[in-house]
Protein backbone atom coordinates (compact mmCIF):
# COMPACT_ATOMS: atom_id res chain seq x y z
CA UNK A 1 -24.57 -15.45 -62.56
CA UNK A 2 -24.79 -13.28 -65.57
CA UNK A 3 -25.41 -13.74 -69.01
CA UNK A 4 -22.63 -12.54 -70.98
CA UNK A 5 -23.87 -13.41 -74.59
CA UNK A 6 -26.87 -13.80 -76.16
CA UNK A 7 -27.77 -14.84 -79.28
CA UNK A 8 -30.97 -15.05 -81.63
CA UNK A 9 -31.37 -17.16 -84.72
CA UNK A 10 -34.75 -17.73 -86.11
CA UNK A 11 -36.05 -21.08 -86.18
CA UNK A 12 -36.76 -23.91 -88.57
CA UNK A 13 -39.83 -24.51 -90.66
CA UNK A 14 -40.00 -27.94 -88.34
CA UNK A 15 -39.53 -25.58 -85.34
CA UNK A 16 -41.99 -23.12 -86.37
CA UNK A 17 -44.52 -25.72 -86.88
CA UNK A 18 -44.21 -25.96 -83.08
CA UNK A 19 -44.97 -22.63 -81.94
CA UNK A 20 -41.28 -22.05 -81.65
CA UNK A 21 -40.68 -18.05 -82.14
CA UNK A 22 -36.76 -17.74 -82.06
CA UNK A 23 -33.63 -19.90 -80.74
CA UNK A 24 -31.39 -18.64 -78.25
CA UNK A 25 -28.12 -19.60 -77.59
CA UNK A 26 -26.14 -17.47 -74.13
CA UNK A 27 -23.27 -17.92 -72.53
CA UNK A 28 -22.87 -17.47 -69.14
CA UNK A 29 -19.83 -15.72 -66.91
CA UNK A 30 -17.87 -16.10 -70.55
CA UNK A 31 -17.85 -19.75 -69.06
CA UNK A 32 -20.87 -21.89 -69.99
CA UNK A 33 -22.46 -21.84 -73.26
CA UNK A 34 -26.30 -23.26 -73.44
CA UNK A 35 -27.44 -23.86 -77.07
CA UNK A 36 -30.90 -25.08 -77.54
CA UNK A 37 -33.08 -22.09 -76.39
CA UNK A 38 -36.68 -21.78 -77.31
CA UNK A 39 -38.32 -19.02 -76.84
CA UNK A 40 -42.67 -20.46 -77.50
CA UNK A 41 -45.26 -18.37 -78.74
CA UNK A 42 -48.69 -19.43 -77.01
CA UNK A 43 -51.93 -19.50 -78.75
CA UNK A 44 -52.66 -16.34 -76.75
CA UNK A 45 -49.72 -14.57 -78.02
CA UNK A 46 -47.71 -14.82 -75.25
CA UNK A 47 -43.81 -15.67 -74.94
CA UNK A 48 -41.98 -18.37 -72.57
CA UNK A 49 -38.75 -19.93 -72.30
CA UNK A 50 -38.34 -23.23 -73.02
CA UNK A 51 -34.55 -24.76 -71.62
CA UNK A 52 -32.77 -27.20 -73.95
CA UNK A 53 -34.69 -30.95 -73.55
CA UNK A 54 -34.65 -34.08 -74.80
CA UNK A 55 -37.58 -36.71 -75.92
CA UNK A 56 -38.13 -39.85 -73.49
CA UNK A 57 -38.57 -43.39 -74.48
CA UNK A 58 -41.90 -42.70 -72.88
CA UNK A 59 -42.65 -39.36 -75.07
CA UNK A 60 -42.49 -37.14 -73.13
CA UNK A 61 -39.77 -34.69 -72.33
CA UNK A 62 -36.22 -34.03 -69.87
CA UNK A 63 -34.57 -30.76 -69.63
CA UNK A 64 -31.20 -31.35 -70.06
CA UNK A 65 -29.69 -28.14 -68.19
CA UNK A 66 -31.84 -25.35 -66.42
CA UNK A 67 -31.80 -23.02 -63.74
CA UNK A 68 -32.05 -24.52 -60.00
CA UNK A 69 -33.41 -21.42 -58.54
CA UNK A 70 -36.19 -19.33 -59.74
CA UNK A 71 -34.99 -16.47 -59.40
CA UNK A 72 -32.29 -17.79 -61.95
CA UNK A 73 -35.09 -18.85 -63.85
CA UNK A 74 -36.33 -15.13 -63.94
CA UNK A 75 -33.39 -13.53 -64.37
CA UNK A 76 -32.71 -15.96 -67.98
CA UNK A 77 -36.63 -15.69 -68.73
CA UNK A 78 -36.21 -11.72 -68.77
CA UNK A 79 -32.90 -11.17 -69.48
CA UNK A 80 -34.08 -13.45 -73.39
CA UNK A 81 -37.61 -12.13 -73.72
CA UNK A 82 -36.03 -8.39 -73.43
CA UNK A 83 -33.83 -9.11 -76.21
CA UNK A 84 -36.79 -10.72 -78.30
CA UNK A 85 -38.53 -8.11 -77.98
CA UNK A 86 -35.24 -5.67 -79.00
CA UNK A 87 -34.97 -7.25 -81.55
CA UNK A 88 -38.07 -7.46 -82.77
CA UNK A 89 -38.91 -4.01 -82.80
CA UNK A 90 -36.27 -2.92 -84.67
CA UNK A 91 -37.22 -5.81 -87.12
CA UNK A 92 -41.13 -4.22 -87.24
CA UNK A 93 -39.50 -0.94 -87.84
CA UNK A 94 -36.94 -1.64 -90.74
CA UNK A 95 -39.99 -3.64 -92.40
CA UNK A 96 -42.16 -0.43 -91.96
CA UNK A 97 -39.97 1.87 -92.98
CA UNK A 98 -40.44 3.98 -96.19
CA UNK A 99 -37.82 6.25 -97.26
CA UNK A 100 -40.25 8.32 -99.08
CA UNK A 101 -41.95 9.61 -95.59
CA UNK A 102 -38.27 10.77 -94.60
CA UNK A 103 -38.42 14.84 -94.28
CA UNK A 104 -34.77 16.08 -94.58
């Protein structure tokens, strides 16, 4: 299994409300797209990843598709939190950066 593309969108006010950093949407083998991605900040400040679910009749929750394995599991969880964090940093550094510092 590999993930083939991956795909950040930032989330909606409703979704930030729940802790919910980014959405993440990958295909996988160019075969299999999953839409529905969360990637969940903790309290702590800490990332997870959160597979595509559903709300019971009960209230509580269902993942609708996720990995069987865990090291499936890991492979998604790292091969998503590396490209938060790609992303991110270049976010952090386009905010921070002043074209008045530049030394040409």
């Amino acid at each position: 299994m590999k993930i083939t593309s991956l795909t950040l969108s930032q989330p909606s006010p409703k979704d930030k409300e729940n802790h919910v950093f980014c959405k993440c949407v990958i295909v996988i083998d160019f075969d299999f797209l999953i839409r529905g991605i969360r990637v969940i900040q903790k309290k702590d400040g800490q990332l997870f990843v959160a597979m595509p679910s559903r709300s019971t009749p009960t209230g509580g929750f269902i993942d609708i598709c996720f990995p069987t394995t865990s090291n499936a599991m890991a492979y998604l969880t790292s091969r998503i939190l590396r490209e938060v964090e790609n992303n991110f940093l270049i976010s952090e550094r386009a905010l921070s950066y002043d074209p008045s510092s530049s030394h040409e």
